[in-house]
PDB file of N, CA and C in Angstrom:
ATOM      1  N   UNK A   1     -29.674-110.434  17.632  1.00  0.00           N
ATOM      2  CA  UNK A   1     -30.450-111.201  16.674  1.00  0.00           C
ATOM      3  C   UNK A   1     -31.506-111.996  17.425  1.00  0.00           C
ATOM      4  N   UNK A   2     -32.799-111.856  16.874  1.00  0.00           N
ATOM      5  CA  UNK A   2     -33.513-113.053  17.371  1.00  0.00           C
ATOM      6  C   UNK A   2     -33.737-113.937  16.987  1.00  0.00           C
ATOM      7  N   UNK A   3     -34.211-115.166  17.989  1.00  0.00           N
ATOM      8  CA  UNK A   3     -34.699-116.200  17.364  1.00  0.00           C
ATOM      9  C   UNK A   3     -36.040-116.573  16.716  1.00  0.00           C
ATOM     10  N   UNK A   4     -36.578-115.989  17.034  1.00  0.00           N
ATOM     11  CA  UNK A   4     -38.148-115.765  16.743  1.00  0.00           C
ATOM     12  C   UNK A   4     -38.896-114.818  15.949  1.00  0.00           C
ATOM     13  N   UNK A   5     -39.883-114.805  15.423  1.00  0.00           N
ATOM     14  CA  UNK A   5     -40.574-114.180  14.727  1.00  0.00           C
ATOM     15  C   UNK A   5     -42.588-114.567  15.059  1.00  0.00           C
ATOM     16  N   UNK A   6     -42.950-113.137  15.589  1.00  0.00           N
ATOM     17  CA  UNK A   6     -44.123-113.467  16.087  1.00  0.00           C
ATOM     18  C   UNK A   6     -45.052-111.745  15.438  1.00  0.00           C
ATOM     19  N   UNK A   7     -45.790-112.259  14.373  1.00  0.00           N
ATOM     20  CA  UNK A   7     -46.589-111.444  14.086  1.00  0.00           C
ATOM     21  C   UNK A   7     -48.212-111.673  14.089  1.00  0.00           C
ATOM     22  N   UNK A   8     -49.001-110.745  14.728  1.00  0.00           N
ATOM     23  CA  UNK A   8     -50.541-111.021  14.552  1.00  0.00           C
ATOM     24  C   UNK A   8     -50.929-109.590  13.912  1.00  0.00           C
ATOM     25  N   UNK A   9     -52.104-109.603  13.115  1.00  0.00           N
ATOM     26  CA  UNK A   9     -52.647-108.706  12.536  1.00  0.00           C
ATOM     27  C   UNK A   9     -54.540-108.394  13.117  1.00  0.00           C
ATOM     28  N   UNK A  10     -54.931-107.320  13.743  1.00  0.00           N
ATOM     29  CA  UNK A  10     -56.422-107.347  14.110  1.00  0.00           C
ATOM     30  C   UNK A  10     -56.809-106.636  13.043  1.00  0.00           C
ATOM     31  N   UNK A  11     -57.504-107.074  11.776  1.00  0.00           N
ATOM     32  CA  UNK A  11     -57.678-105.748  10.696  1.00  0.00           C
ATOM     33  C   UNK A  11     -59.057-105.121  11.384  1.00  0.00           C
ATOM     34  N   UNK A  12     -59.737-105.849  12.019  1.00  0.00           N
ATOM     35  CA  UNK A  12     -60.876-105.198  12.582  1.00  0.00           C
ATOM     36  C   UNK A  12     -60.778-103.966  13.287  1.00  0.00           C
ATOM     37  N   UNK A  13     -59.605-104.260  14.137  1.00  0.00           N
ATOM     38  CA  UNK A  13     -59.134-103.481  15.546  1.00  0.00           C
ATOM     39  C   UNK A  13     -58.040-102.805  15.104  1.00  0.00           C
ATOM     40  N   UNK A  14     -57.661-102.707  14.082  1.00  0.00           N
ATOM     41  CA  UNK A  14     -56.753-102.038  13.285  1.00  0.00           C
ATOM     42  C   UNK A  14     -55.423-102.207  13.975  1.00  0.00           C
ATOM     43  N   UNK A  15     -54.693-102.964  14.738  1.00  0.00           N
ATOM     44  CA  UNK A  15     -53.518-103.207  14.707  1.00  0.00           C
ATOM     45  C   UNK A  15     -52.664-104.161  14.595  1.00  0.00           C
ATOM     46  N   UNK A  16     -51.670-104.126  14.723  1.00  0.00           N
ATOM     47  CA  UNK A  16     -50.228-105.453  14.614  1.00  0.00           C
ATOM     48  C   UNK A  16     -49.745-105.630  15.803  1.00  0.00           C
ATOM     49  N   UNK A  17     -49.596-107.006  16.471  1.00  0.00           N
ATOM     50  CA  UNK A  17     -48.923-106.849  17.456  1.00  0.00           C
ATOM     51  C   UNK A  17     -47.395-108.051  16.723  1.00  0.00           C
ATOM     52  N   UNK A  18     -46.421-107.312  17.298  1.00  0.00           N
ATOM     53  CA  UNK A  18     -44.749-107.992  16.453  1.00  0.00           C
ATOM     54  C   UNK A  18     -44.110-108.199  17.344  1.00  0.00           C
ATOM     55  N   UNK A  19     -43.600-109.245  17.562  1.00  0.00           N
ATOM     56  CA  UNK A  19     -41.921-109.353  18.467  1.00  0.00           C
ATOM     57  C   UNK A  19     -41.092-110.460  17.576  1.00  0.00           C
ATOM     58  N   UNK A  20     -40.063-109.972  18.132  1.00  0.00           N
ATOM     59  CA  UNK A  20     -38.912-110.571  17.223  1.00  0.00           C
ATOM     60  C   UNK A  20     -38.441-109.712  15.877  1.00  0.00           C
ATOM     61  N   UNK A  21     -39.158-109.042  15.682  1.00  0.00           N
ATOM     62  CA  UNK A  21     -38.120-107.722  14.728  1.00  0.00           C
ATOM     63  C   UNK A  21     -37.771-106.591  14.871  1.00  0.00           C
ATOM     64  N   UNK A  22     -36.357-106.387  14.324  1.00  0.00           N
ATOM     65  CA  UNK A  22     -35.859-104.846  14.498  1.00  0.00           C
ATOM     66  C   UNK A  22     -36.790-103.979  14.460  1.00  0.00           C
ATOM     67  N   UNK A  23     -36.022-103.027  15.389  1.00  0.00           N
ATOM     68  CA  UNK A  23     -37.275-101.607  15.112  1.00  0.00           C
ATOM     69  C   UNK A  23     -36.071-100.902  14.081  1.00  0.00           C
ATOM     70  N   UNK A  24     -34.663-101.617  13.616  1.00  0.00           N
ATOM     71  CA  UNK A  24     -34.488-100.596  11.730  1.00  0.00           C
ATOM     72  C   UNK A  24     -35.255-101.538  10.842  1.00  0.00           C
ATOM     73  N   UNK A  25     -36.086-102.731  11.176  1.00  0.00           N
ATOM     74  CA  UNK A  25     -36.276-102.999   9.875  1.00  0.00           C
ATOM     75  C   UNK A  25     -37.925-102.608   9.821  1.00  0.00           C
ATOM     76  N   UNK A  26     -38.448-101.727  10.768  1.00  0.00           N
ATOM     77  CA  UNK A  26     -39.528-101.369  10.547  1.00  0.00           C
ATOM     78  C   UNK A  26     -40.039 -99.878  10.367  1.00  0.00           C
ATOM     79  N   UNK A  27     -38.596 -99.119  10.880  1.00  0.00           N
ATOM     80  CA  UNK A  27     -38.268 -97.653  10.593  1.00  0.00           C
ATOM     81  C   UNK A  27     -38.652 -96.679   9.444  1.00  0.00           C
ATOM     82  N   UNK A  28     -38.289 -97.282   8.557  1.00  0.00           N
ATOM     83  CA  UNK A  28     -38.318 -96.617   6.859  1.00  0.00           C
ATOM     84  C   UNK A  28     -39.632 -96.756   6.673  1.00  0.00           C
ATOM     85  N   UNK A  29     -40.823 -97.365   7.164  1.00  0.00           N
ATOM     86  CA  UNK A  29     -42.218 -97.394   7.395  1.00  0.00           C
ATOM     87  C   UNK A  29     -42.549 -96.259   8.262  1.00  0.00           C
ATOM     88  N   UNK A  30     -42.141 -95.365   9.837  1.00  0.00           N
ATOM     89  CA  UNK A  30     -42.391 -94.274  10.348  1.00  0.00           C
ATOM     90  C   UNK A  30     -41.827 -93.778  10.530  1.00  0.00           C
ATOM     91  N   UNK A  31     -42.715 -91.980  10.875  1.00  0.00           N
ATOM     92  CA  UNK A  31     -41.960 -90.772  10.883  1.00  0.00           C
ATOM     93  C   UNK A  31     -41.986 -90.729  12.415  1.00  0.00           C
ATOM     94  N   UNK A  32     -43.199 -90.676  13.113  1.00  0.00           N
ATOM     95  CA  UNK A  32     -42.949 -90.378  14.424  1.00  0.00           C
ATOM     96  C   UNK A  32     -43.245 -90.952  15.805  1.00  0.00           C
ATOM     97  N   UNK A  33     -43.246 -91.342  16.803  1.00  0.00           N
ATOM     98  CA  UNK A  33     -43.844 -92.262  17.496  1.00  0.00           C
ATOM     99  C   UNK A  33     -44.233 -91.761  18.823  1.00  0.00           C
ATOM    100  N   UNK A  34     -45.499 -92.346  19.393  1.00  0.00           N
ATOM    101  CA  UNK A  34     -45.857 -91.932  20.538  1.00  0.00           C
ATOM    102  C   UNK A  34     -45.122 -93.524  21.607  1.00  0.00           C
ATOM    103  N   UNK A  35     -44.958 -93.005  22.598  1.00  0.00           N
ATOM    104  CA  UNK A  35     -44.067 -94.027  23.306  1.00  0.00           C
ATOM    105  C   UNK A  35     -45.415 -94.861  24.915  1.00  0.00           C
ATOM    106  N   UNK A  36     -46.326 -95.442  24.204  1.00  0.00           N
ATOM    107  CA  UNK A  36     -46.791 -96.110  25.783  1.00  0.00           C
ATOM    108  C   UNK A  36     -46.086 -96.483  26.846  1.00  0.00           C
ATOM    109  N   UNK A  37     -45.016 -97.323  26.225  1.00  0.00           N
ATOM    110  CA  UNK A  37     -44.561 -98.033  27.443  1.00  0.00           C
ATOM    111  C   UNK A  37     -42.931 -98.030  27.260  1.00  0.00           C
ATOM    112  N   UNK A  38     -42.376 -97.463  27.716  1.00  0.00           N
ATOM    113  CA  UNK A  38     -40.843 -97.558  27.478  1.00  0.00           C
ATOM    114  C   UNK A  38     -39.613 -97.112  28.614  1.00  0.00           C
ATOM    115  N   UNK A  39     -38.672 -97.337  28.504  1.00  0.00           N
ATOM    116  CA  UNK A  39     -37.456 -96.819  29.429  1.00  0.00           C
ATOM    117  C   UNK A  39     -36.639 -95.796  28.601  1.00  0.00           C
ATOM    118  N   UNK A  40     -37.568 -95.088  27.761  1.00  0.00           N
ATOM    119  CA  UNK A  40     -36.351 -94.038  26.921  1.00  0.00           C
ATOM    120  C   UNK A  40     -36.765 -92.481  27.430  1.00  0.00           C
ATOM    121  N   UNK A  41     -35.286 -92.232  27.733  1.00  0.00           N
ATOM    122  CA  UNK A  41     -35.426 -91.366  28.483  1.00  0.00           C
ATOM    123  C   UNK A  41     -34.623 -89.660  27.423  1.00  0.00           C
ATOM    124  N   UNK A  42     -35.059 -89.796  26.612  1.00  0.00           N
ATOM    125  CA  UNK A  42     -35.558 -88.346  25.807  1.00  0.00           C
ATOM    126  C   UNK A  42     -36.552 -88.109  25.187  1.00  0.00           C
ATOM    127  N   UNK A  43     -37.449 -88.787  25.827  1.00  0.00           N
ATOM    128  CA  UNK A  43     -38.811 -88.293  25.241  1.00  0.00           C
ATOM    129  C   UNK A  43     -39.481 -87.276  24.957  1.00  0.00           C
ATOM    130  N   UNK A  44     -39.810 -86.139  24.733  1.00  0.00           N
ATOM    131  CA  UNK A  44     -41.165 -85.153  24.687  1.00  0.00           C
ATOM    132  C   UNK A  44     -42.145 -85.330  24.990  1.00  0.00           C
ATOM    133  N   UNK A  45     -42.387 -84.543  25.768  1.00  0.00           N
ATOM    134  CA  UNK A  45     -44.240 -84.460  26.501  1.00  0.00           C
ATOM    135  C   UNK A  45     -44.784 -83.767  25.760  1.00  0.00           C
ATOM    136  N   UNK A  46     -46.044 -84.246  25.309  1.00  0.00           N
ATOM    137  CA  UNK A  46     -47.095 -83.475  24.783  1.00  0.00           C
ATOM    138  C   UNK A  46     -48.093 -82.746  25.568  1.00  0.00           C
ATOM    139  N   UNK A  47     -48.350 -81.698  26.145  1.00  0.00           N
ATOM    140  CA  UNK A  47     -49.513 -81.141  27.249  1.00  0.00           C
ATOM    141  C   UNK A  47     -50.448 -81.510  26.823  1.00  0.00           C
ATOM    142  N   UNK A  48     -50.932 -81.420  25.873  1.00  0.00           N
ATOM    143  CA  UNK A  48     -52.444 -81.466  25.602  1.00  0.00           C
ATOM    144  C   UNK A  48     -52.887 -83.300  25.599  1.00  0.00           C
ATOM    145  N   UNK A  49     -52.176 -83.963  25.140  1.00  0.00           N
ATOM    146  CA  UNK A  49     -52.633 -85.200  25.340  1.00  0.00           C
ATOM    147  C   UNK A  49     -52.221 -86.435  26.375  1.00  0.00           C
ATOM    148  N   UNK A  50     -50.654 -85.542  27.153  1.00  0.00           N
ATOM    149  CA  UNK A  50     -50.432 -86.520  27.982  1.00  0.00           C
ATOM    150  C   UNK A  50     -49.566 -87.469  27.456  1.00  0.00           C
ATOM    151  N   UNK A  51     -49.194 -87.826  26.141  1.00  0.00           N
ATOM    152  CA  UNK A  51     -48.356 -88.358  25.812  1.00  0.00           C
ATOM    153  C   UNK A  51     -46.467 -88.141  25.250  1.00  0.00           C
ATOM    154  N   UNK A  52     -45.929 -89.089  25.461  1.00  0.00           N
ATOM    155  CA  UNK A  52     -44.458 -89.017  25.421  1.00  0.00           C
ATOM    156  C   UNK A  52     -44.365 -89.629  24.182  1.00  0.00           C
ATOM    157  N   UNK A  53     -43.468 -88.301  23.063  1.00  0.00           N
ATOM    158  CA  UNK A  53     -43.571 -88.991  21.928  1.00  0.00           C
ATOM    159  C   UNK A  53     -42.051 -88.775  21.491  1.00  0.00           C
ATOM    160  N   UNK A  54     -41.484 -88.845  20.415  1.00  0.00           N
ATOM    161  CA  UNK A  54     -40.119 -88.664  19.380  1.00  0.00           C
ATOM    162  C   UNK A  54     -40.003 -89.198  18.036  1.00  0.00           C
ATOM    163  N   UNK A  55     -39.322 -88.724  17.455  1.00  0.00           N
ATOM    164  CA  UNK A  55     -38.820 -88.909  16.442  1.00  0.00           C
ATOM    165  C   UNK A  55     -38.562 -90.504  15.720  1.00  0.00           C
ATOM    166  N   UNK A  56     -38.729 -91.164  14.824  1.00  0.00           N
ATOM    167  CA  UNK A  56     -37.720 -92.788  14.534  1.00  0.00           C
ATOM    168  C   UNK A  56     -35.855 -92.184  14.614  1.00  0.00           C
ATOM    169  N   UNK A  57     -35.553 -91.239  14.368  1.00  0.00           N
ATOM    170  CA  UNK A  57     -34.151 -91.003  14.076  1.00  0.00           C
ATOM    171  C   UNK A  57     -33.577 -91.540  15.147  1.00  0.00           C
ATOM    172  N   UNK A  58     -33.912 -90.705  16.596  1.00  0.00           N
ATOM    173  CA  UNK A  58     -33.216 -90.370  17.909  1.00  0.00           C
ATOM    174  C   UNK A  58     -33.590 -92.495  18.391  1.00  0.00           C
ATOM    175  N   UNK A  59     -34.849 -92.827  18.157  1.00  0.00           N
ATOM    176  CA  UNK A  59     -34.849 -94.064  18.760  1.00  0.00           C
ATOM    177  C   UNK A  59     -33.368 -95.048  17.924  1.00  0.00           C
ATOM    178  N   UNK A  60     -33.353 -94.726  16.247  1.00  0.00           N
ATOM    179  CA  UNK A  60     -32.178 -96.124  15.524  1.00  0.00           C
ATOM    180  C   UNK A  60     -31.366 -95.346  15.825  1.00  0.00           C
ATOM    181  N   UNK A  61     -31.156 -94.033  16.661  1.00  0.00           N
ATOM    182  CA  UNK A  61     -29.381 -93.988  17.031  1.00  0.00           C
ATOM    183  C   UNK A  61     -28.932 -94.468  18.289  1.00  0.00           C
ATOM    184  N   UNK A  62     -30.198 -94.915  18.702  1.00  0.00           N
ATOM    185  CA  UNK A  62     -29.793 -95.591  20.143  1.00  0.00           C
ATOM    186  C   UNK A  62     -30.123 -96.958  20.458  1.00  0.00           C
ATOM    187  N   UNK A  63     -30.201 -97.727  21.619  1.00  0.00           N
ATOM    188  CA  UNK A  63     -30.710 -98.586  21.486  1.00  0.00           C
ATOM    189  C   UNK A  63     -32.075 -99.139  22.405  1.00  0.00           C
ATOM    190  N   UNK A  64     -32.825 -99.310  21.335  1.00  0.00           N
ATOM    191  CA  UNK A  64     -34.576-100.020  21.929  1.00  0.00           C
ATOM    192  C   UNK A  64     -34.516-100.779  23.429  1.00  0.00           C
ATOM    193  N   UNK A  65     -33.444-101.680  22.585  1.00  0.00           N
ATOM    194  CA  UNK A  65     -33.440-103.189  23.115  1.00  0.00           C
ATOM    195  C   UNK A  65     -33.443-103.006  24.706  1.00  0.00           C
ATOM    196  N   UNK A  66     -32.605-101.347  25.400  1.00  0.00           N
ATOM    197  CA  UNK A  66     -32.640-100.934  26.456  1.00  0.00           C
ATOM    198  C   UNK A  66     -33.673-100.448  27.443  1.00  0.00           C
ATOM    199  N   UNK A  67     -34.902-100.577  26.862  1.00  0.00           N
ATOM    200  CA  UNK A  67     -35.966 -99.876  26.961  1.00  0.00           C
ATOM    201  C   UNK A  67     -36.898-100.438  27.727  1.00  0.00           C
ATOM    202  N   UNK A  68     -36.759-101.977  27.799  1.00  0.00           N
ATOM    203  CA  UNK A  68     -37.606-102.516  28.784  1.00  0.00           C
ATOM    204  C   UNK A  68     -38.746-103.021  27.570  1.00  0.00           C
ATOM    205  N   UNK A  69     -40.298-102.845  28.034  1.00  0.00           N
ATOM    206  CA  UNK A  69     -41.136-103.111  26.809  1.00  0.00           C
ATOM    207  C   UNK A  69     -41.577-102.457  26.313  1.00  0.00           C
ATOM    208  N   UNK A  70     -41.386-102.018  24.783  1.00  0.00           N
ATOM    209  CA  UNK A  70     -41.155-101.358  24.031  1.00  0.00           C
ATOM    210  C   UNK A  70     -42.689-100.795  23.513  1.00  0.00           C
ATOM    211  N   UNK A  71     -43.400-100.329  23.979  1.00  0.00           N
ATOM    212  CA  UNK A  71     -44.751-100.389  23.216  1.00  0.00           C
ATOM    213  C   UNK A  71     -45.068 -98.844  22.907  1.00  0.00           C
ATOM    214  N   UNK A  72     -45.187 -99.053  21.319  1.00  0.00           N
ATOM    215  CA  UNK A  72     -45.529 -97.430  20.658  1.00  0.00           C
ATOM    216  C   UNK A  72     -46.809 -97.255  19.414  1.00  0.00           C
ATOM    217  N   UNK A  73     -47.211 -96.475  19.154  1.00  0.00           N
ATOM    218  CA  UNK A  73     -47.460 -96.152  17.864  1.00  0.00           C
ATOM    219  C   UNK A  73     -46.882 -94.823  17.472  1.00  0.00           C
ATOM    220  N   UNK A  74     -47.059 -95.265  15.519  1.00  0.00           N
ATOM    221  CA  UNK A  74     -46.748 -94.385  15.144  1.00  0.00           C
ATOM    222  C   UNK A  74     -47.638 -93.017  14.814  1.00  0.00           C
ATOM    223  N   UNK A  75     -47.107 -92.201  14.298  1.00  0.00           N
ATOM    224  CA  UNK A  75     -47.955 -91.221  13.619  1.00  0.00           C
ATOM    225  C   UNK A  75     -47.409 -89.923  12.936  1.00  0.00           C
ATOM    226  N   UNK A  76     -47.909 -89.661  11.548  1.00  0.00           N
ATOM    227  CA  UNK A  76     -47.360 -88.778  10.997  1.00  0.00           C
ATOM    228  C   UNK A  76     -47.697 -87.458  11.289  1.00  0.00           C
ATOM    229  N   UNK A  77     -46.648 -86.654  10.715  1.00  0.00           N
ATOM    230  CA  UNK A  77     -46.644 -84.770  10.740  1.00  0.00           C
ATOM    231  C   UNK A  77     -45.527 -84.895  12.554  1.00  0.00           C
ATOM    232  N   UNK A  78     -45.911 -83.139  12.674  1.00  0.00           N
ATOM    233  CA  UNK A  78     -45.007 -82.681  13.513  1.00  0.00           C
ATOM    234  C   UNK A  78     -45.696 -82.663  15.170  1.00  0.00           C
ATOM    235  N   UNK A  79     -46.779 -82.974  15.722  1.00  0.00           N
ATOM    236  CA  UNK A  79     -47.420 -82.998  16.266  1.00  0.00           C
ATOM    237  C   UNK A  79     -48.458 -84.122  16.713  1.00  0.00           C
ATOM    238  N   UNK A  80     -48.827 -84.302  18.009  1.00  0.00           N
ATOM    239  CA  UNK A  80     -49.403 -85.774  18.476  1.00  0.00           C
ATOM    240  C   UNK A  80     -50.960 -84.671  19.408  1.00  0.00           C
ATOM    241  N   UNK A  81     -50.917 -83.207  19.055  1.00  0.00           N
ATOM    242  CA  UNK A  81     -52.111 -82.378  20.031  1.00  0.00           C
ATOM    243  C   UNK A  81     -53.080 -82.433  19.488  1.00  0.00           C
ATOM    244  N   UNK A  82     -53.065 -82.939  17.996  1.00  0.00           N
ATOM    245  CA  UNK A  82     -54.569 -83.013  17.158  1.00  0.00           C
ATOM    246  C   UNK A  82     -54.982 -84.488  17.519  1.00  0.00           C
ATOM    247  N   UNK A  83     -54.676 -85.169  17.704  1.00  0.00           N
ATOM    248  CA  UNK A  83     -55.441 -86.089  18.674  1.00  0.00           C
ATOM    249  C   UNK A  83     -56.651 -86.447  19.185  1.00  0.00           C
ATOM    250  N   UNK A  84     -57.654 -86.892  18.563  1.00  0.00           N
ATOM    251  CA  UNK A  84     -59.067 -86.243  19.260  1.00  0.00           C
ATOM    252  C   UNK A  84     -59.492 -87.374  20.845  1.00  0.00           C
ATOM    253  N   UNK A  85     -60.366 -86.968  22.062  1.00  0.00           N
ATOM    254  CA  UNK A  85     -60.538 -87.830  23.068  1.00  0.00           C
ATOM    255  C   UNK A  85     -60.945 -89.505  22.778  1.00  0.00           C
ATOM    256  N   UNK A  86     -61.363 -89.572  21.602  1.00  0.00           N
ATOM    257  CA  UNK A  86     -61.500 -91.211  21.412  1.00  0.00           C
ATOM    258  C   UNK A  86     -60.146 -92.000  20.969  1.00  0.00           C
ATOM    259  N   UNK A  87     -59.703 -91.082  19.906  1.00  0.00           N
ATOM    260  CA  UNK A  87     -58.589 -91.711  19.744  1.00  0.00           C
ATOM    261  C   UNK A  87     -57.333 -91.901  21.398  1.00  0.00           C
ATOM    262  N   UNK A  88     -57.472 -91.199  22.002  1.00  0.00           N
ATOM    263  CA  UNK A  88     -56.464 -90.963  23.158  1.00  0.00           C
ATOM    264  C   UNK A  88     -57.154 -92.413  24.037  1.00  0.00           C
ATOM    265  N   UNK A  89     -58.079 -92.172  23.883  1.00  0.00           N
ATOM    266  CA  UNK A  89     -58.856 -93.826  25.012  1.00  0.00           C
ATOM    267  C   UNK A  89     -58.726 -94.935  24.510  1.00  0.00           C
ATOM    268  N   UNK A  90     -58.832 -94.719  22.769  1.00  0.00           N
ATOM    269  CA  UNK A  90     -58.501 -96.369  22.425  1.00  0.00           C
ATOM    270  C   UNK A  90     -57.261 -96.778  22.870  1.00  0.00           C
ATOM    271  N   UNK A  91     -56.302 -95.431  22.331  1.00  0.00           N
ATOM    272  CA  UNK A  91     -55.045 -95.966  22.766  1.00  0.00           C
ATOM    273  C   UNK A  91     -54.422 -96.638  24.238  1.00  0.00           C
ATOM    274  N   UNK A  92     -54.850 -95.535  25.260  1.00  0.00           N
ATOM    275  CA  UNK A  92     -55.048 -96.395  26.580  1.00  0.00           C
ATOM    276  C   UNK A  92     -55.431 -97.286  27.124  1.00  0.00           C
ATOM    277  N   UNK A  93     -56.718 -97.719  26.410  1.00  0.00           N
ATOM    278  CA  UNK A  93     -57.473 -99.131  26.904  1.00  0.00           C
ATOM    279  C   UNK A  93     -57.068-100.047  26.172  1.00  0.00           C
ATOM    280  N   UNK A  94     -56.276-100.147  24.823  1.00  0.00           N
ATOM    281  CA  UNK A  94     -55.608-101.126  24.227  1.00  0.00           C
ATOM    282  C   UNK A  94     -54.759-101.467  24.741  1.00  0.00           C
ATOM    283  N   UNK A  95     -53.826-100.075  24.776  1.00  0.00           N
ATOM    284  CA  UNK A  95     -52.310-100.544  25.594  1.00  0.00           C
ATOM    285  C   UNK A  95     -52.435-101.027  27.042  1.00  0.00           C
ATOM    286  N   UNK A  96     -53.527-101.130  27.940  1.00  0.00           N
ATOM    287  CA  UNK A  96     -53.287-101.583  29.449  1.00  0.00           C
ATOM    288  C   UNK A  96     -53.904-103.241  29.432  1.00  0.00           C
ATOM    289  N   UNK A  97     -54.633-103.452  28.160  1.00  0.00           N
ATOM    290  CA  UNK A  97     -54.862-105.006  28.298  1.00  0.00           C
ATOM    291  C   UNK A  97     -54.068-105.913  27.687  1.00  0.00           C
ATOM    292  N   UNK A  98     -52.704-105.249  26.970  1.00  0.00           N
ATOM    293  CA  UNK A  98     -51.653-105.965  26.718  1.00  0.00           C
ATOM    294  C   UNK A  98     -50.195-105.681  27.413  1.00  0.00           C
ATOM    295  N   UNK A  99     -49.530-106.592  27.746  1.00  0.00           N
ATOM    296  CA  UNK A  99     -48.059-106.499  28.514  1.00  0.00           C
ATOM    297  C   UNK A  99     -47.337-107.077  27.356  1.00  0.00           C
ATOM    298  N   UNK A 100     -47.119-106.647  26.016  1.00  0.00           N
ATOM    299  CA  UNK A 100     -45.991-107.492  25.260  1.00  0.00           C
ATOM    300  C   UNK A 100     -45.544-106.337  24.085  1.00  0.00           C
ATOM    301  N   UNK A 101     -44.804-106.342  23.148  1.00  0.00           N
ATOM    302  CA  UNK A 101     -44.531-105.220  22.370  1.00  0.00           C
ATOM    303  C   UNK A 101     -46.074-105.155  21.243  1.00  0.00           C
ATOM    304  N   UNK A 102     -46.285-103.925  20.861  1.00  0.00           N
ATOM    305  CA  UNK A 102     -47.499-103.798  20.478  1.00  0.00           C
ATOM    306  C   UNK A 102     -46.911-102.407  19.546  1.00  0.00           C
ATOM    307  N   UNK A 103     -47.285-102.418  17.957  1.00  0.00           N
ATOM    308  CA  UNK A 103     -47.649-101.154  17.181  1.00  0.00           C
ATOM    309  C   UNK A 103     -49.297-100.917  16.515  1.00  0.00           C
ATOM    310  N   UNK A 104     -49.655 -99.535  16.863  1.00  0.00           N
ATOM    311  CA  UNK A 104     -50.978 -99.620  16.676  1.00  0.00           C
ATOM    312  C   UNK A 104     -50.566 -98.760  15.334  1.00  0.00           C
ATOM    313  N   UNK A 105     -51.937 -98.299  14.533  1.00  0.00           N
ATOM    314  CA  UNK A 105     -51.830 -97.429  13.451  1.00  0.00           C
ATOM    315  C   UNK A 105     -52.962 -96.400  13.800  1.00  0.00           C
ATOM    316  N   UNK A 106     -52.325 -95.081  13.547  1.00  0.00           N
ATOM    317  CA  UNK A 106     -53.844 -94.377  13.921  1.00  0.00           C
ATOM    318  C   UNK A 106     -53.773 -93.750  12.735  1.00  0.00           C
ATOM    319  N   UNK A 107     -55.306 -93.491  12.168  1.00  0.00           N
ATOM    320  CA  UNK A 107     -55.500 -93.007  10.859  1.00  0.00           C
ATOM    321  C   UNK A 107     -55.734 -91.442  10.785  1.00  0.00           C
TER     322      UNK A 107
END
């Protein structure tokens, strides 16, 4: 349980950065997640983009909390290769100027 609750919203920059809540109470919101920054070690590699992604199932049957810092976005369908090169850079240059848990949204 935590003690805290810390949410910011960039609607400009289109994301949320959250700590202090479950990742089940934010689950039933995504299908799939790309993993920036984590210690989970069943991930999937994607070739084409370089990224380590999975399922929400496999993450609430285990536990996050083990993971070190947790930083992901989500994204729907079965696949993270349609991806286009801007989207892949925002994501990188967002995620390396923050060190704290971070969910982005990609449209």
């Amino acid at each position: 349980m935590r003690n805290y609750l810390y949410i910011w919203a960039d609607k400009v920059k289109n994301y949320i950065v959250a700590s202090g809540i479950e990742f089940s109470d934010i689950a039933p919101f995504v299908e799939n997640i790309i993993l920036l920054k984590h210690e989970y070690d069943e991930a999937e590699f994607d070739l084409s983009t370089k990224f380590e992604f999975t399922s929400k199932e496999k993450i609430i049957q285990d536990n996050p909390y083990k993971y070190g810092d947790f930083c992901w976005v989500d994204f729907n369908g079965n696949t993270i290769s349609k991806l286009d090169k801007n989207s892949i850079a925002s994501l990188l240059i967002s995620h390396t100027r923050r060190n704290h848990l971070m969910k982005y949204y990609i449209k």
